[in-house]
Protein backbone atom coordinates (compact mmCIF):
# COMPACT_ATOMS: atom_id res chain seq x y z
CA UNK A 1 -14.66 31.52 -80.56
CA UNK A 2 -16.98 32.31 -77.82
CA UNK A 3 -18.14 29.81 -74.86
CA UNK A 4 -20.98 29.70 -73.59
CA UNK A 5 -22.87 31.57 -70.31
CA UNK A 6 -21.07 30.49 -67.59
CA UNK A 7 -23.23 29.26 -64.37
CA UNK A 8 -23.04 28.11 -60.81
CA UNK A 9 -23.57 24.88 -61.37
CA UNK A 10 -20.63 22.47 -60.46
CA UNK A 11 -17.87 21.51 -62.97
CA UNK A 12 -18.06 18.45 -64.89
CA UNK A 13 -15.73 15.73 -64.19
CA UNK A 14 -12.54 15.14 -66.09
CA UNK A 15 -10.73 12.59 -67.00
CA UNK A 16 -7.68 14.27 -66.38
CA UNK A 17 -9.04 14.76 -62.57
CA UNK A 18 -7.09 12.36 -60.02
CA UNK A 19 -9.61 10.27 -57.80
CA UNK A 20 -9.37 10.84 -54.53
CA UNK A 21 -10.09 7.71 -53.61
CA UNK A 22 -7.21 6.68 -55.90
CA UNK A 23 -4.62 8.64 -54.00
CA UNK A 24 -5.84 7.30 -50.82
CA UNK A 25 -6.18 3.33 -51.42
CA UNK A 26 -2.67 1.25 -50.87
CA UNK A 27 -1.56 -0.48 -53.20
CA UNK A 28 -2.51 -3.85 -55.62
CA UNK A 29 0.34 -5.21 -54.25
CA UNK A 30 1.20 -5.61 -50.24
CA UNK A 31 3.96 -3.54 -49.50
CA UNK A 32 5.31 -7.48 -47.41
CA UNK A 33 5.22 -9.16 -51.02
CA UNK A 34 7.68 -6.47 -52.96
CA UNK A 35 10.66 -6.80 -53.36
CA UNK A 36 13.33 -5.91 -50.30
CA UNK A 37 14.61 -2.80 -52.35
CA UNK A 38 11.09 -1.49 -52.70
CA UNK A 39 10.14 -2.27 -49.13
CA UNK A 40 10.82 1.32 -47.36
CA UNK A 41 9.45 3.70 -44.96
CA UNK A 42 7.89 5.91 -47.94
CA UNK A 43 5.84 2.82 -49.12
CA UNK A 44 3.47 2.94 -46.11
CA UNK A 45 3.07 6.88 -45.66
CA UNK A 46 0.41 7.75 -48.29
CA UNK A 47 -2.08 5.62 -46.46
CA UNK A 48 -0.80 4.79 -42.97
CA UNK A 49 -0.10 8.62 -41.30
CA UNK A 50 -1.54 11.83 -40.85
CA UNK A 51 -0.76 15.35 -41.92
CA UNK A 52 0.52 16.41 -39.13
CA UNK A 53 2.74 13.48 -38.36
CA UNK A 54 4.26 14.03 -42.39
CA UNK A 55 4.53 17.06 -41.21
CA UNK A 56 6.95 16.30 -38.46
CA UNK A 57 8.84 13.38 -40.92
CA UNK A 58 9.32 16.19 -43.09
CA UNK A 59 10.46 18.15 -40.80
CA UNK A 60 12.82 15.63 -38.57
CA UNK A 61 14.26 15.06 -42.07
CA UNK A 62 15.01 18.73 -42.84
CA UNK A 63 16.66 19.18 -39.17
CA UNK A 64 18.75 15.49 -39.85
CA UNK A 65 20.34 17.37 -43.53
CA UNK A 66 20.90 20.83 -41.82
CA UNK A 67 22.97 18.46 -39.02
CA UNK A 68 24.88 16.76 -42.09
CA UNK A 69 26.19 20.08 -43.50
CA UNK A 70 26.52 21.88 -40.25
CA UNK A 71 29.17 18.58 -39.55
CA UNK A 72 30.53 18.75 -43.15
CA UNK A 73 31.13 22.88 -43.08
CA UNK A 74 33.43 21.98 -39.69
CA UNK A 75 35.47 19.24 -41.09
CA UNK A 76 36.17 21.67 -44.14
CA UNK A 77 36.91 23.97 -42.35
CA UNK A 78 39.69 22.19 -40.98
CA UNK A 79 41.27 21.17 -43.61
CA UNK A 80 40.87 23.33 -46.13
CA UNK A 81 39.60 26.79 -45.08
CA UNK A 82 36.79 28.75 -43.57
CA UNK A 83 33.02 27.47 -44.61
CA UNK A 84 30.57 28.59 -43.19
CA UNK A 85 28.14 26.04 -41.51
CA UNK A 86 24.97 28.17 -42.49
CA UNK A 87 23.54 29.52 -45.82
CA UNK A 88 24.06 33.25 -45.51
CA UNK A 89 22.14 35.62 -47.50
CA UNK A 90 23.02 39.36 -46.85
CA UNK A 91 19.83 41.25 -48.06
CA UNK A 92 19.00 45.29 -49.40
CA UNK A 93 15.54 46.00 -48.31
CA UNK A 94 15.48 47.89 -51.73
CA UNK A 95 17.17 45.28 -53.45
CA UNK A 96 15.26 42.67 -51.97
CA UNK A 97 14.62 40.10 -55.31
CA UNK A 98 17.58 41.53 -56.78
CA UNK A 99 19.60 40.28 -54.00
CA UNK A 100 17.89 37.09 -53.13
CA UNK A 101 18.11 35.65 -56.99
CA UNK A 102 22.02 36.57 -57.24
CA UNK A 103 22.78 34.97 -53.98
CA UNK A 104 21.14 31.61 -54.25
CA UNK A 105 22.33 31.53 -57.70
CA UNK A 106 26.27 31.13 -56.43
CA UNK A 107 25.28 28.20 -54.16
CA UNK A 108 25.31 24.88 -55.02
CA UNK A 109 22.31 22.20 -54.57
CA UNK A 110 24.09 20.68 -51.10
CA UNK A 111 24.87 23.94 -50.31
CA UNK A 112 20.90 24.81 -49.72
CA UNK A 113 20.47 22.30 -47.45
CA UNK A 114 22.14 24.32 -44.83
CA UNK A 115 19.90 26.16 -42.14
CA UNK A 116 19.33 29.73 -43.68
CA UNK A 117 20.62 32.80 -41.95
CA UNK A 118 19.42 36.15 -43.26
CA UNK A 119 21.00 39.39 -42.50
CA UNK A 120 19.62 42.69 -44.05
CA UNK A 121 22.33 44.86 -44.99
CA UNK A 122 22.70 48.39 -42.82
CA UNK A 123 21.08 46.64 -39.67
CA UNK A 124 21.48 45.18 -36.47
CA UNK A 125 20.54 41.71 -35.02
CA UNK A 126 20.70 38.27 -35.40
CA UNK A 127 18.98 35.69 -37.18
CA UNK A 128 17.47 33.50 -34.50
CA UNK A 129 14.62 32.64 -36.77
CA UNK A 130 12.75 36.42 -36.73
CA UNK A 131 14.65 37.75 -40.01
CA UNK A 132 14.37 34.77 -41.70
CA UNK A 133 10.67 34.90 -41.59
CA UNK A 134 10.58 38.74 -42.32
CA UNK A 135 12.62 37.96 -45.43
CA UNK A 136 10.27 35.08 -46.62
CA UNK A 137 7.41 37.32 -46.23
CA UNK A 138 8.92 40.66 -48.17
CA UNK A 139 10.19 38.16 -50.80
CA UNK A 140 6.85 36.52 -51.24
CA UNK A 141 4.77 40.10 -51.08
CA UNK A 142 6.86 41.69 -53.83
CA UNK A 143 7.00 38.50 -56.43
CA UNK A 144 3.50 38.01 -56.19
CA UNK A 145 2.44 41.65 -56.67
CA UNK A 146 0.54 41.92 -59.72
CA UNK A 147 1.98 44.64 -61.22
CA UNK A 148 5.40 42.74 -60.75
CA UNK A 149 4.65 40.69 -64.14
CA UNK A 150 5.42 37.36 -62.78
CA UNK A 151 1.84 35.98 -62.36
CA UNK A 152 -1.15 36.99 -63.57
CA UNK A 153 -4.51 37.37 -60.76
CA UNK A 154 -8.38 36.47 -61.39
CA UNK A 155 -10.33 38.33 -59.43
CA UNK A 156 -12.92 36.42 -58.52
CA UNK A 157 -11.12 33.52 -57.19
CA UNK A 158 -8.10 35.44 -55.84
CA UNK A 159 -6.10 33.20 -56.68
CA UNK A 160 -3.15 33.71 -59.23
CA UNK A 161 -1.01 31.32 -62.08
CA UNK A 162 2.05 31.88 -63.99
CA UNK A 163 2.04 34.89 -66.66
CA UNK A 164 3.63 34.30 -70.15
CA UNK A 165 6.45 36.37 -69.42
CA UNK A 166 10.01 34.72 -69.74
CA UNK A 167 11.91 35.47 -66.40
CA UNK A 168 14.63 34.14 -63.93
CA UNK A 169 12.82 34.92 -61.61
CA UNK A 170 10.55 31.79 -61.52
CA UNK A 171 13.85 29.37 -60.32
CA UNK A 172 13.85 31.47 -57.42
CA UNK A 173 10.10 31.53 -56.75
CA UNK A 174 10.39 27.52 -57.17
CA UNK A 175 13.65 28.08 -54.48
CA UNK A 176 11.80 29.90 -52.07
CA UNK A 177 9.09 27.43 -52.04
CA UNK A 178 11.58 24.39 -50.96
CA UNK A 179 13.90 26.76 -48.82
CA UNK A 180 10.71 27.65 -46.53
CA UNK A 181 9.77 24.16 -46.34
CA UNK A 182 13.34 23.14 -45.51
CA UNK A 183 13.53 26.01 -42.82
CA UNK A 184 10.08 25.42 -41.38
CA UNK A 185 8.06 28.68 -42.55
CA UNK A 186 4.71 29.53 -43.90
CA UNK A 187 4.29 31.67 -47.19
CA UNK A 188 1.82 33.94 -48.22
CA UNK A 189 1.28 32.51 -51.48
CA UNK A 190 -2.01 32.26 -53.29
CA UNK A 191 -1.60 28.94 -55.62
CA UNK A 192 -4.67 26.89 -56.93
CA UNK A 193 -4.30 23.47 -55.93
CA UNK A 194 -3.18 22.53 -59.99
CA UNK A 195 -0.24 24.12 -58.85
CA UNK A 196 0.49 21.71 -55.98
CA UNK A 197 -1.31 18.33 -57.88
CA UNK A 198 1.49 19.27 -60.41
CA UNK A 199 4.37 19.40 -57.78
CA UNK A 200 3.55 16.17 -56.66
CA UNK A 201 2.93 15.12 -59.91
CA UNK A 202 -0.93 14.33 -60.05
CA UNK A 203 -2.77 15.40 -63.12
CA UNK A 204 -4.89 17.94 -63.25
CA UNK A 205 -8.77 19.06 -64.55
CA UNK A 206 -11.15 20.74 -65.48
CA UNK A 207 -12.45 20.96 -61.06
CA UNK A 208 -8.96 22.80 -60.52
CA UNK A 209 -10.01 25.25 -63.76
CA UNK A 210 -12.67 25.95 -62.25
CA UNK A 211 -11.54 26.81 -58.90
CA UNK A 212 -8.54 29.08 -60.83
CA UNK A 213 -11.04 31.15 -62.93
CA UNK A 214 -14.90 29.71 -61.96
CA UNK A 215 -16.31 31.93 -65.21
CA UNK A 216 -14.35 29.71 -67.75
CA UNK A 217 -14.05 26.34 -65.88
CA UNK A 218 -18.01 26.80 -65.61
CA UNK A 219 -18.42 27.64 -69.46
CA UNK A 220 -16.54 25.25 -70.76
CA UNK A 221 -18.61 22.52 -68.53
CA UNK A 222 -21.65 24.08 -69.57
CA UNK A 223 -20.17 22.79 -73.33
CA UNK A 224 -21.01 18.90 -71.61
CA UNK A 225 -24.83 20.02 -71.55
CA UNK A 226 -25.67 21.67 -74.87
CA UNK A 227 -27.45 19.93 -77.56
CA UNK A 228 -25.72 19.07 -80.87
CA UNK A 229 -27.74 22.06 -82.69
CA UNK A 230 -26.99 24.55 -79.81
CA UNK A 231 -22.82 23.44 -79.86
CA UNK A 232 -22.80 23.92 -83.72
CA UNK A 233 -24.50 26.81 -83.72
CA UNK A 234 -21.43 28.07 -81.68
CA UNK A 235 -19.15 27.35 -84.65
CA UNK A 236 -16.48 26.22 -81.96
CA UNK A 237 -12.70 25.35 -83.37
CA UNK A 238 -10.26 23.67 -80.78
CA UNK A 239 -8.45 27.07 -80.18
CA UNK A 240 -7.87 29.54 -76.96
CA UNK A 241 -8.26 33.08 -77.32
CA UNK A 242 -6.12 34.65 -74.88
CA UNK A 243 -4.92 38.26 -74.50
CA UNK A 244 -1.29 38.57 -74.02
CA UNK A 245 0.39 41.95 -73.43
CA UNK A 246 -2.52 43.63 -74.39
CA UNK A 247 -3.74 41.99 -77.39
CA UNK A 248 -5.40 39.16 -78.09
CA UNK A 249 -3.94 36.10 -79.52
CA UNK A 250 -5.21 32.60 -80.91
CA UNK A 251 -3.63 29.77 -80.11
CA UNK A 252 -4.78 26.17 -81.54
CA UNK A 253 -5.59 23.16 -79.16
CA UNK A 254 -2.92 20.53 -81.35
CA UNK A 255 -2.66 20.25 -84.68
CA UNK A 256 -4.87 21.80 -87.45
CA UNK A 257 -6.68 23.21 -84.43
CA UNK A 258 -7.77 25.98 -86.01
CA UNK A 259 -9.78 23.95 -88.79
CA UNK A 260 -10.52 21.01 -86.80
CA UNK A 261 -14.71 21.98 -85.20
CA UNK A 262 -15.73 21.10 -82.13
CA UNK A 263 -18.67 18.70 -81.95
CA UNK A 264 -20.74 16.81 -79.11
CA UNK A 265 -18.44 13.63 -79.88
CA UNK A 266 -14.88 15.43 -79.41
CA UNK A 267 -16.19 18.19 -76.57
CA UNK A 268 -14.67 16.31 -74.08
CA UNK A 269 -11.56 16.62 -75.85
CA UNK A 270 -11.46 19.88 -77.15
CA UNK A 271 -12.14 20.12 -73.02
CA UNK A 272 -9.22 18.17 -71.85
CA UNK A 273 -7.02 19.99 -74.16
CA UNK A 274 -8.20 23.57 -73.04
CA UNK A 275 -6.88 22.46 -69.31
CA UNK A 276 -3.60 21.09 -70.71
CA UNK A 277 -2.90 24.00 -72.61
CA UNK A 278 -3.86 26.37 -69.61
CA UNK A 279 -1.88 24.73 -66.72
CA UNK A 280 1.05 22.62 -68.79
CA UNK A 281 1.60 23.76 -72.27
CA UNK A 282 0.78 27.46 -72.16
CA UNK A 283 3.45 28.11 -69.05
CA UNK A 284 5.73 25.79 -69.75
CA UNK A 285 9.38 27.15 -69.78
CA UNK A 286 8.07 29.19 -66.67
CA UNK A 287 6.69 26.33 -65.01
CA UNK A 288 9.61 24.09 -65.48
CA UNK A 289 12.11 26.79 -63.68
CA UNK A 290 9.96 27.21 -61.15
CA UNK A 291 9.87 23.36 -60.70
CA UNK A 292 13.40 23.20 -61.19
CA UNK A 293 14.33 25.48 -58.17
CA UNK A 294 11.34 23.52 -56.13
CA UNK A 295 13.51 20.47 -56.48
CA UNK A 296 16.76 21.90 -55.71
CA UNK A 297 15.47 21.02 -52.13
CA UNK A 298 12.04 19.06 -52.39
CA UNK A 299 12.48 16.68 -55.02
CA UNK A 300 11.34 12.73 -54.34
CA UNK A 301 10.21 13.51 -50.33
CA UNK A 302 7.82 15.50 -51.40
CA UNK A 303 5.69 13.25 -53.90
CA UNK A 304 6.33 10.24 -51.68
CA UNK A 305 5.08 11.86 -48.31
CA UNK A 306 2.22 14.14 -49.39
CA UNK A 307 -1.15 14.70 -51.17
CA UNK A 308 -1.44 18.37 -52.91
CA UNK A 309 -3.97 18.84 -50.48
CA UNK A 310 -1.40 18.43 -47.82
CA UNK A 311 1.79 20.35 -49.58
CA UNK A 312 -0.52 23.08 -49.51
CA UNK A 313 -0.85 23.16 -46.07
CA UNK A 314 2.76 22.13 -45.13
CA UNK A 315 3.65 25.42 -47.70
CA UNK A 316 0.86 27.75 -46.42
CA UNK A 317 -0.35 26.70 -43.42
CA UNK A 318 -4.25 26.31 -42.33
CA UNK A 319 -7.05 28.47 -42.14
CA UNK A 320 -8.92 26.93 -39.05
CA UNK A 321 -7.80 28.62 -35.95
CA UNK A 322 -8.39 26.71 -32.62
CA UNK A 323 -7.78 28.84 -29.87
CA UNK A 324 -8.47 26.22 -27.49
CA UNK A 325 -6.36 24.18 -28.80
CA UNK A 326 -3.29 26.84 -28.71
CA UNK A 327 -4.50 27.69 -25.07
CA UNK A 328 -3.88 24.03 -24.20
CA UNK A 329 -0.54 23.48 -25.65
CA UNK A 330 0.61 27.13 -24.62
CA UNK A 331 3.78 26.75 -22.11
CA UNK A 332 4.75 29.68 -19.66
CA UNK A 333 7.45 31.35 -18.18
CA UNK A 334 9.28 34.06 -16.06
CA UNK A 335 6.58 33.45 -13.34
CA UNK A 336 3.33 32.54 -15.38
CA UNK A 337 1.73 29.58 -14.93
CA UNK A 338 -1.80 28.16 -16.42
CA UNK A 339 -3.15 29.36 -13.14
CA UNK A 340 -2.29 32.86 -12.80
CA UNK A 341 -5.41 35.38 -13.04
CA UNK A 342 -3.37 37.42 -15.68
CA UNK A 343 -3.01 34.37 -17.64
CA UNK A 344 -6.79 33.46 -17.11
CA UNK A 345 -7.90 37.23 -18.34
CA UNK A 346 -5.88 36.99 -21.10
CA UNK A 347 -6.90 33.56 -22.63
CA UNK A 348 -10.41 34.83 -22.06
CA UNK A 349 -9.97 37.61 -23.85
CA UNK A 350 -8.75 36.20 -26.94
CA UNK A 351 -11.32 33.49 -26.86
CA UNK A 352 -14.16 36.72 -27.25
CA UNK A 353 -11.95 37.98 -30.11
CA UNK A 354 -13.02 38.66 -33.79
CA UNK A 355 -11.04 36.24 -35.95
CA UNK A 356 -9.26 39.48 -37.44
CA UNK A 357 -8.04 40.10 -34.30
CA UNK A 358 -7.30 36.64 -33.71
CA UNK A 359 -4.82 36.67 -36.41
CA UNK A 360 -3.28 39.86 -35.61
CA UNK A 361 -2.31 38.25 -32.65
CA UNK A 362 -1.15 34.77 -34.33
CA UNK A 363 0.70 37.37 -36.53
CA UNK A 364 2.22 39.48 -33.62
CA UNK A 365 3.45 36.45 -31.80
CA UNK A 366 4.19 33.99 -34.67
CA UNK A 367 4.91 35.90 -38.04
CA UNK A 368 1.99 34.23 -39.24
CA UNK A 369 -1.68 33.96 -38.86
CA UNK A 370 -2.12 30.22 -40.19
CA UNK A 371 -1.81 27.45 -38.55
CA UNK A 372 0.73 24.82 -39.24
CA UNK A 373 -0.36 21.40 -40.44
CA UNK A 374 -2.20 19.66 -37.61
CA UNK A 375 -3.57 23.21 -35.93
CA UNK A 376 -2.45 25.51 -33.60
CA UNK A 377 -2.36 22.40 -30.92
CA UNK A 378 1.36 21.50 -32.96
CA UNK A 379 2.53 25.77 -32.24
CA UNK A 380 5.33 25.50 -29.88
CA UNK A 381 3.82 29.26 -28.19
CA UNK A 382 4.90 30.80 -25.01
CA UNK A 383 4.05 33.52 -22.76
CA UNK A 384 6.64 34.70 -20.40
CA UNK A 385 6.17 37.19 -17.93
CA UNK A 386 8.21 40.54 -18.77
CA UNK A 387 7.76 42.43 -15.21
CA UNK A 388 5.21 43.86 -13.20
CA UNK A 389 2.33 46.31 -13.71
CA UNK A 390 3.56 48.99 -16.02
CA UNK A 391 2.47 51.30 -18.99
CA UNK A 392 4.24 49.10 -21.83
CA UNK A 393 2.77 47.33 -24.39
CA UNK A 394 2.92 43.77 -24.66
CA UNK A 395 6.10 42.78 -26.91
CA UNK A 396 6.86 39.39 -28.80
CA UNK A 397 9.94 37.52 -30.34
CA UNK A 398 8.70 36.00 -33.36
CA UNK A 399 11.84 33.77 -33.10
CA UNK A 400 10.66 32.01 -31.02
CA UNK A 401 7.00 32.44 -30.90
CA UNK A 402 7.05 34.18 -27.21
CA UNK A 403 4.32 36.66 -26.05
CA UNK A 404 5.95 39.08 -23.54
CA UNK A 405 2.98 40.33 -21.09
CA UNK A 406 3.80 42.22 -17.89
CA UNK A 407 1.36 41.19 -15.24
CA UNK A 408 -1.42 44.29 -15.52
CA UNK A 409 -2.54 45.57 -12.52
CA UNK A 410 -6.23 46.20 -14.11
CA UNK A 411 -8.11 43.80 -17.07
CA UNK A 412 -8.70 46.82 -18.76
CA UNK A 413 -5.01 47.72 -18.78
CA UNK A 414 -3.92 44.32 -20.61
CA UNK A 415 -7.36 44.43 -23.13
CA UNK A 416 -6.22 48.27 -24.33
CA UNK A 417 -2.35 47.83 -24.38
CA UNK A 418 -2.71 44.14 -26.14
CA UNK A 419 -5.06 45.27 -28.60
CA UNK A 420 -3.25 48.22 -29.19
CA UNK A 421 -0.05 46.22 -29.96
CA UNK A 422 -1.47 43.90 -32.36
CA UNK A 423 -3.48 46.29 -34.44
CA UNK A 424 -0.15 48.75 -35.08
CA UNK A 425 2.05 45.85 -35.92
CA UNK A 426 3.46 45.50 -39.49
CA UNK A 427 3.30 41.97 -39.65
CA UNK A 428 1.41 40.13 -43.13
CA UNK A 429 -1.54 38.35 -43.38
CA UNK A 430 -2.94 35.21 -44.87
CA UNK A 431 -6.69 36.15 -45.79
């Protein structure tokens, strides 16, 4: 079965495609005329509150649970035995998913909802926030490497989706998902948005096809222009050829798929049923684990705060970088103030800044070079004065987001030793 020649033109619409508007609107029925039971906080969020403000619900909610166990772990411990307050994970570098998977597997659900501590194993320090971010960013980085199996890349649209393989390690993916949510990090994860419409159950179509792999969503919309001759002349079945460890493989589109033609009053259909089978029925048992583990910590909150639009960003933070908006919300410290000519130099020298360098620096100071939801205005980012003139390179504590400058005698002294700290820092990126 061959489709045919993809082009640039936009995707049809599907019926499987949630409105926007739809999502938006309130609903039929005023939220003052349902019943008391149904009349809670949740009912009014869709429509009544920004990102960023779900963003901080979410987030006041997350602190309010970690509070709950932190008080539960001390009463146990009281009367019956040591618990720790925290959810301790004691990490290999080398053993990294190994590790992570066997860990989280001995706790129980309640159990996640306790702030996360990492430690890696054969190292000092504590976990004030830095390893914790490290570890969400190694875990993400080797999971998502293609040549790890677990999901499977396009190239053009650099964006990846679930593979056919059947592993364990999708409940943890689906884990690490909610557990950076619940501890208030970004992840380097490249997800189309079915992935999130799905998460927050919202259907999906043939637009989020075509933003996953643009060469098929596009040739199976061109299907939605051909005459009748030209779509029989195809000799079309309601089938997917796929290739699958190498070799390719039919699979048919419901039953008798493989006899039943595809004509211009069932291409809409045959359509619908390609999308299904890509994004639901194709990945399902590696879907549903991965959704499983998501909900170990997300499920309800999550479809009654957010849009997909806006998961996305609470999960991977935005691309739009506002410097002037970070430069007004920046506090200071040690000695610094707004005012101080260091201060001035430096803000004006990351305001002439590529945007590679930009993030570098987001990256150096942060552990990430997104923005969370609502811009960099919401980044709680500090620069505290670490001495005077002196030949050492600016330092940060990711921890806590805190830019350690000493106060350069010479411009030129903090352009070279800043730059030269931000492009040799192993830090990941967000591209």
């Amino acid at each position: 079965m061959l489709l045919p020649p993809a082009t640039s033109s936009p995707c049809s619409p599907s019926p499987l495609t949630a409105s926007s508007s739809a999502i938006l609107a309130p609903p039929d029925i005023p939220v003052s005329s349902r019943p008391p039971e149904e009349r809670t906080f949740s009912s009014f969020v869709p429509w009544a509150l920004t990102t960023s403000v779900k963003a901080h619900v979410l987030h006041a909610d997350c602190i309010r649970r970690q509070h709950h166990q932190l008080q539960d772990a001390f009463f146990r411990a009281l009367f019956i035995g040591v618990n720790s307050p925290f959810l301790e994970l004691r990490i290999r570098r080398d053993r990294l998913v190994r590790d992570a998977v066997y860990q989280l597997e001995r706790y129980e659900p309640l159990e996640l909802q306790k702030a996360l501590k990492v430690q890696f194993v054969g190292e000092e320090g504590v976990d004030e926030g830095g390893l914790r971010k490290e570890f969400f960013s190694l875990l993400a980085r080797e999971v998502f490497r293609s040549d790890y199996g677990m999901f499977t890349w396009r190239e053009r649209s650099r964006l990846c989706w679930f593979s056919w393989i059947q592993l364990e390690e999708y409940r943890l993916v689906g884990i690490m998902l909610g557990l950076a949510i619940y501890n208030n990090v970004q992840l380097e994860v490249k997800f189309p948005s079915a992935a999130y419409k799905r998460l927050c159950g919202h259907p999906v179509g043939l637009d989020d096809l075509c933003e996953l792999d643009p060469d098929l969503g596009n040739g199976l919309a061109k299907l939605l222009t051909l005459t009748k001759e030209e779509l029989d002349g195809l000799e079309m079945t309601f089938e997917v050829d796929v290739e699958v460890y190498g070799q390719n493989q039919t699979f048919p589109l419901g039953p008798d798929g493989e006899k039943r033609a595809v004509t211009v009053d069932n291409r809409q259909e045959y359509i619908d049923r390609y999308v299904q089978w890509i994004f639901v029925d194709s990945v399902k048992q590696q879907y549903g684990s991965f959704q499983e583990g998501f909900h170990l910590l997300c499920q309800g909150t999550i479809q009654k705060l957010f849009r997909p639009e806006e998961l996305e960003l609470i999960v991977c933070g935005s691309k739009h970088l506002d410097f002037k908006r970070l430069e007004s919300a920046c506090k200071y410290d040690g000695g610094f103030t707004e005012d101080s000519p260091l201060i001035k130099e430096f803000w004006l020298l990351v305001h002439g800044m590529g945007e590679m360098d930009q993030r570098r620096l987001l990256t150096f100071v942060t552990g990430c070079d997104r923005a969370p939801a609502g811009g960099l205005g919401q980044l709680s980012f500090t620069i505290t004065r670490n001495g005077g003139d002196s030949n050492r390179l600016p330092t940060a504590h990711t921890c806590f987001n805190t830019l350690l400058l000493n106060e350069y005698a010479r411009v030129e002294d903090l352009r070279e030793r800043l730059m030269t700290a931000i492009r040799n820092d192993e830090g990941f990126g967000l591209m």
